[in-house]
C-alpha atoms as a PDB file:
ATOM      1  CA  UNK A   1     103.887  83.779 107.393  1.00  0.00           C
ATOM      2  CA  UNK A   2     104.530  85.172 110.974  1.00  0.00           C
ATOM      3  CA  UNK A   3     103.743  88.686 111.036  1.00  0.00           C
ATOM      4  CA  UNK A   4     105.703  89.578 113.881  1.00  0.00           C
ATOM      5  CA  UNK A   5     108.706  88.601 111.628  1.00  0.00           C
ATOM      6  CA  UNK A   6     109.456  89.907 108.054  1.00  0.00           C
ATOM      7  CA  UNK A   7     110.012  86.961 106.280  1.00  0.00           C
ATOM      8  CA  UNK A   8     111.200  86.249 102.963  1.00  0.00           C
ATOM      9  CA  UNK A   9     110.027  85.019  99.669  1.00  0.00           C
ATOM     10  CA  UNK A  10     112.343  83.140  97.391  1.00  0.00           C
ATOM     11  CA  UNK A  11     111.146  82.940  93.888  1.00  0.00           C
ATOM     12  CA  UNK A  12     112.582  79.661  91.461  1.00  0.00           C
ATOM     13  CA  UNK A  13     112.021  77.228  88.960  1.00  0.00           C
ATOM     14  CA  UNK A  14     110.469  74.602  90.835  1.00  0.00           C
ATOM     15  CA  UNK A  15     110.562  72.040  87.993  1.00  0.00           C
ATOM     16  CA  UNK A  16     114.625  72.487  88.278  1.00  0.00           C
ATOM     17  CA  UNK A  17     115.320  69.068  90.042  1.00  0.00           C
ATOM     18  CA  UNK A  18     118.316  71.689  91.256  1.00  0.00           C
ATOM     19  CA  UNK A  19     116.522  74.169  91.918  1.00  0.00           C
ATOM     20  CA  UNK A  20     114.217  72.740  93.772  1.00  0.00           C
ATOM     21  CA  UNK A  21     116.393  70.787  95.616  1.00  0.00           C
ATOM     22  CA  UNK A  22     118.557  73.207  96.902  1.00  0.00           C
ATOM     23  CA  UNK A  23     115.279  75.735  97.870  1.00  0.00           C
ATOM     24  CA  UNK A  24     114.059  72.818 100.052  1.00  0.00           C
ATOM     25  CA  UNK A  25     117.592  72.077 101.997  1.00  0.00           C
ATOM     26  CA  UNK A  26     118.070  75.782 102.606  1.00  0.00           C
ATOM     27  CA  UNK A  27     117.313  76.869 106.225  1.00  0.00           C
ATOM     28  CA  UNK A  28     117.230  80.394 107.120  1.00  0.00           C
ATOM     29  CA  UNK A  29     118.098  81.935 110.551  1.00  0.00           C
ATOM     30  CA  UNK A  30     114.953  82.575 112.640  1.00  0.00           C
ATOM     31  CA  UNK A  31     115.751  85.910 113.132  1.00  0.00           C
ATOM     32  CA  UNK A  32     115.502  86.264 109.136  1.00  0.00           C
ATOM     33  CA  UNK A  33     111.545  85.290 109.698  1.00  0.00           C
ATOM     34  CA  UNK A  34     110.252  82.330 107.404  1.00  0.00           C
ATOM     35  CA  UNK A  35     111.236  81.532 104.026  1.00  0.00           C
ATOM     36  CA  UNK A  36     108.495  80.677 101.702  1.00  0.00           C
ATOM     37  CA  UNK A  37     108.352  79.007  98.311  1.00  0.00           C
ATOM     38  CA  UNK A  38     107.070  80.395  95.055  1.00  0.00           C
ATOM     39  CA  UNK A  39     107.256  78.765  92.295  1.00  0.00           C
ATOM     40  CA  UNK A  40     107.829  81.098  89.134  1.00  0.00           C
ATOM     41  CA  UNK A  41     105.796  78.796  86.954  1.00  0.00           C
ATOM     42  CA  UNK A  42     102.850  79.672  88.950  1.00  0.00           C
ATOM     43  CA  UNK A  43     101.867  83.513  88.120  1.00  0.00           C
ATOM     44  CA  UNK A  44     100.777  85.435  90.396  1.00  0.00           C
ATOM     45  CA  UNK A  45     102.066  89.183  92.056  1.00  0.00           C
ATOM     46  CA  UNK A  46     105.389  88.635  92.564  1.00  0.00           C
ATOM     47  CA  UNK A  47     106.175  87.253  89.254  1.00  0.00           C
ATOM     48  CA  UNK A  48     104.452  90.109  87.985  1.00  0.00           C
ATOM     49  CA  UNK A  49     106.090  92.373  90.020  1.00  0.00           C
ATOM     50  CA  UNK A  50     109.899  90.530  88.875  1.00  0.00           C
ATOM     51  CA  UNK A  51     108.510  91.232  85.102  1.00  0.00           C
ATOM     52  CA  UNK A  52     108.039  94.480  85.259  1.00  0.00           C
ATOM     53  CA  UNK A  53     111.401  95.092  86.987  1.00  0.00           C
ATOM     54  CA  UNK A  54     112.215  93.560  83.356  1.00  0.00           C
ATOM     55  CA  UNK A  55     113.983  90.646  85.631  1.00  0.00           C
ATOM     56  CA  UNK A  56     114.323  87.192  83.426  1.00  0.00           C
ATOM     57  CA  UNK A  57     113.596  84.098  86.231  1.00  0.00           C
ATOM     58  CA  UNK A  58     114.908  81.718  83.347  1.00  0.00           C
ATOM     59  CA  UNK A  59     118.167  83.789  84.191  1.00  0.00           C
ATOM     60  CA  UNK A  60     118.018  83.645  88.205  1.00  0.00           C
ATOM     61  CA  UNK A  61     115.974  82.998  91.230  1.00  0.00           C
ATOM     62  CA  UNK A  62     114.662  86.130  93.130  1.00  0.00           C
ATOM     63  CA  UNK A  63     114.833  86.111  96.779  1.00  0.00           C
ATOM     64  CA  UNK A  64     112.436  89.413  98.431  1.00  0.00           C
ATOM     65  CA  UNK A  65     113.211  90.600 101.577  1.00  0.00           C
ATOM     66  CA  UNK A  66     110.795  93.283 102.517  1.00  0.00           C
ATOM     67  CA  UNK A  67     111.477  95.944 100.684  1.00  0.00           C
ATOM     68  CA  UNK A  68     115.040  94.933  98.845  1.00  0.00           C
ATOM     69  CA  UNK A  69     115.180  92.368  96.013  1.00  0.00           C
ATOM     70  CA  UNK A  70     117.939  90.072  95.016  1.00  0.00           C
ATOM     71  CA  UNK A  71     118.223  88.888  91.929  1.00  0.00           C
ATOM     72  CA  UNK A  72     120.732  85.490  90.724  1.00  0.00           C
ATOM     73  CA  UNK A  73     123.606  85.355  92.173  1.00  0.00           C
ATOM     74  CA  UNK A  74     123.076  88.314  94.730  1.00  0.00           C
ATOM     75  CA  UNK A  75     120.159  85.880  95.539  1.00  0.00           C
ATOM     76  CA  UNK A  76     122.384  82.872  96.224  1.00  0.00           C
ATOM     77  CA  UNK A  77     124.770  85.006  98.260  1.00  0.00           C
ATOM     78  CA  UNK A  78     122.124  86.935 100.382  1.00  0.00           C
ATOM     79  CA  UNK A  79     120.640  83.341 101.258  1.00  0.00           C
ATOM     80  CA  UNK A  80     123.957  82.287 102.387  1.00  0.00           C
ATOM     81  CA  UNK A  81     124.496  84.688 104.856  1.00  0.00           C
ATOM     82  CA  UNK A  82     120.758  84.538 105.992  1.00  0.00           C
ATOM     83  CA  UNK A  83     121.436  80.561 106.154  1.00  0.00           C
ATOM     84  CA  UNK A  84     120.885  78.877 109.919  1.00  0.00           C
ATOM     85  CA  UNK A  85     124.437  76.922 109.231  1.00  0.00           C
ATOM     86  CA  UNK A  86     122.304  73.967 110.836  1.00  0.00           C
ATOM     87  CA  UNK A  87     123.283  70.526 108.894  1.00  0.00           C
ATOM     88  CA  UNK A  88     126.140  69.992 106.196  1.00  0.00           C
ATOM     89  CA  UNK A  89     124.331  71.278 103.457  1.00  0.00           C
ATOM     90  CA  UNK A  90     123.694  74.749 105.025  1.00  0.00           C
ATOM     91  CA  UNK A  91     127.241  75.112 106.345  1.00  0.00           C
ATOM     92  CA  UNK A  92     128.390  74.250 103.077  1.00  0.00           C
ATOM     93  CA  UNK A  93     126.029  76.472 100.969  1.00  0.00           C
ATOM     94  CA  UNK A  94     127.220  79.485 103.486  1.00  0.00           C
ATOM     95  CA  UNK A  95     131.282  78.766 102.979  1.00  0.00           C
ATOM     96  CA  UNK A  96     130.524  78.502  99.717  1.00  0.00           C
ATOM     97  CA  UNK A  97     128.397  81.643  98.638  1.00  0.00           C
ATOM     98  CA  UNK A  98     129.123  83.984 101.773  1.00  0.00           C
ATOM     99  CA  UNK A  99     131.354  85.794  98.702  1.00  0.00           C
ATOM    100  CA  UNK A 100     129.565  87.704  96.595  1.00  0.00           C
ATOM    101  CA  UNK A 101     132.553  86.964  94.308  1.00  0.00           C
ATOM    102  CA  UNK A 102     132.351  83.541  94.223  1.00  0.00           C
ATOM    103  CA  UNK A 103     128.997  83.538  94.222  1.00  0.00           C
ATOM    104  CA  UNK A 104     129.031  85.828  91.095  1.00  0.00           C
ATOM    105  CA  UNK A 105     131.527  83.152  89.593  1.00  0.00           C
ATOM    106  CA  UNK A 106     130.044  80.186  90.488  1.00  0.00           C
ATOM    107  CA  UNK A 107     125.819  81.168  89.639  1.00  0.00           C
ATOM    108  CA  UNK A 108     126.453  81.498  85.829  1.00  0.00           C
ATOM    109  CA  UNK A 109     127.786  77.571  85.834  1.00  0.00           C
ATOM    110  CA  UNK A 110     124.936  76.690  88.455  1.00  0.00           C
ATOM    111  CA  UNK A 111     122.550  78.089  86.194  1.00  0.00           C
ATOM    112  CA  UNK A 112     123.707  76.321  83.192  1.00  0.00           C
ATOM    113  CA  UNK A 113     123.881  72.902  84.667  1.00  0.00           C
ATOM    114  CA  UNK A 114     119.836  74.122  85.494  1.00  0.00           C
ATOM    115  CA  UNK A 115     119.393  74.841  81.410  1.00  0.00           C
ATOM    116  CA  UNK A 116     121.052  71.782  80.612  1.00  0.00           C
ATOM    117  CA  UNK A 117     118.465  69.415  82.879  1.00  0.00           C
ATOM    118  CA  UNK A 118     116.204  71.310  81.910  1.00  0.00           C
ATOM    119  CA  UNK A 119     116.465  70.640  78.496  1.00  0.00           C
ATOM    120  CA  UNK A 120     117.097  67.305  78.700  1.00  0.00           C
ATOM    121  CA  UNK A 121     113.873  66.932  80.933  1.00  0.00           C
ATOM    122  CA  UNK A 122     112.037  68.439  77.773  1.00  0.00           C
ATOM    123  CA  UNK A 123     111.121  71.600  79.968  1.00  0.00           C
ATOM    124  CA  UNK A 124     110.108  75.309  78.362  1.00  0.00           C
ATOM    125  CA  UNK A 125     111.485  78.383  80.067  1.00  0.00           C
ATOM    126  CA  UNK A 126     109.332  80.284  82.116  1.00  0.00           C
ATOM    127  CA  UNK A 127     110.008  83.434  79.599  1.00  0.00           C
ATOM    128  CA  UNK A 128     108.011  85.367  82.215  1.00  0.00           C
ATOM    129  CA  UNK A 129     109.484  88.389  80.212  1.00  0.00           C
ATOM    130  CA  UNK A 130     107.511  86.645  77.060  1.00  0.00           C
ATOM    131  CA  UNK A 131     109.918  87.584  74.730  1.00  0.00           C
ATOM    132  CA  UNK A 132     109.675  85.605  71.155  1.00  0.00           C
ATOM    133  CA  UNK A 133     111.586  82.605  70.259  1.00  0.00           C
ATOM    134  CA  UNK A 134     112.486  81.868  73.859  1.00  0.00           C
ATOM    135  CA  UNK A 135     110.030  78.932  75.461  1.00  0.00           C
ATOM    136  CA  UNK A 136     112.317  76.219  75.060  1.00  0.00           C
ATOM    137  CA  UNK A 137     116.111  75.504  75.757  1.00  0.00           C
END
């Protein structure tokens, strides 16, 4: 990560063919710093810092910005305006999600079409939060 910049970690389910997708295609301004990658499935101190914030990443992706965190579909929306509008795909994800109401609409169906593959891909949840009865889908 460039120092000189403050960068930005985005935190999702990287064995969501969704998911995953869409984290790779996104392409943040460089004034935003670098975007990195971190898979949820992985461990490590920002999942543990998203658990005990008692924030469920089978329920959203977390995107951290320095010091602020965005959680689901405040995630999506603060990506979108943080998006370098180079390509289709980035031009499209920030008309799309550049409303925090849409975006608040339009995440709960986004995140059950990720359940759904999921599922059908015979995945477990992360259940980072470890709560009982909830490793598969």
């Amino acid at each position: 990560m460039n120092d000189s910049k403050p960068g930005l970690l985005l935190v999702y389910d990287k064995q969501c063919p969704f998911c995953d997708a869409y984290c790779k295609l996104v392409r943040v301004q460089s004034a935003a710093g670098s975007l990195e990658l971190v898979d949820a499935r992985q461990g490590g101190p920002q999942i543990q810092h998203i658990t005990e914030m008692g924030l469920d990443v089978d329920e959203g992706m977390v995107l951290i910005a320095g010091n602020e965190l965005y959680y689901g579909a405040d995630a999506i929306h603060a990506l979108a305006l943080l998006s370098s509008r180079s390509g289709v795909f980035n031009r499209l994800n920030f008309l799309i999600f550049r409303s925090k109401t849409l975006s608040r609409l339009l995440y709960p169906l986004l995140r059950t079409g990720r359940n759904l593959a999921l599922k059908l891909l015979g995945r477990s949840r992360i259940n980072n939060l470890n709560r009982p009865g909830n490793d598969r889908f």
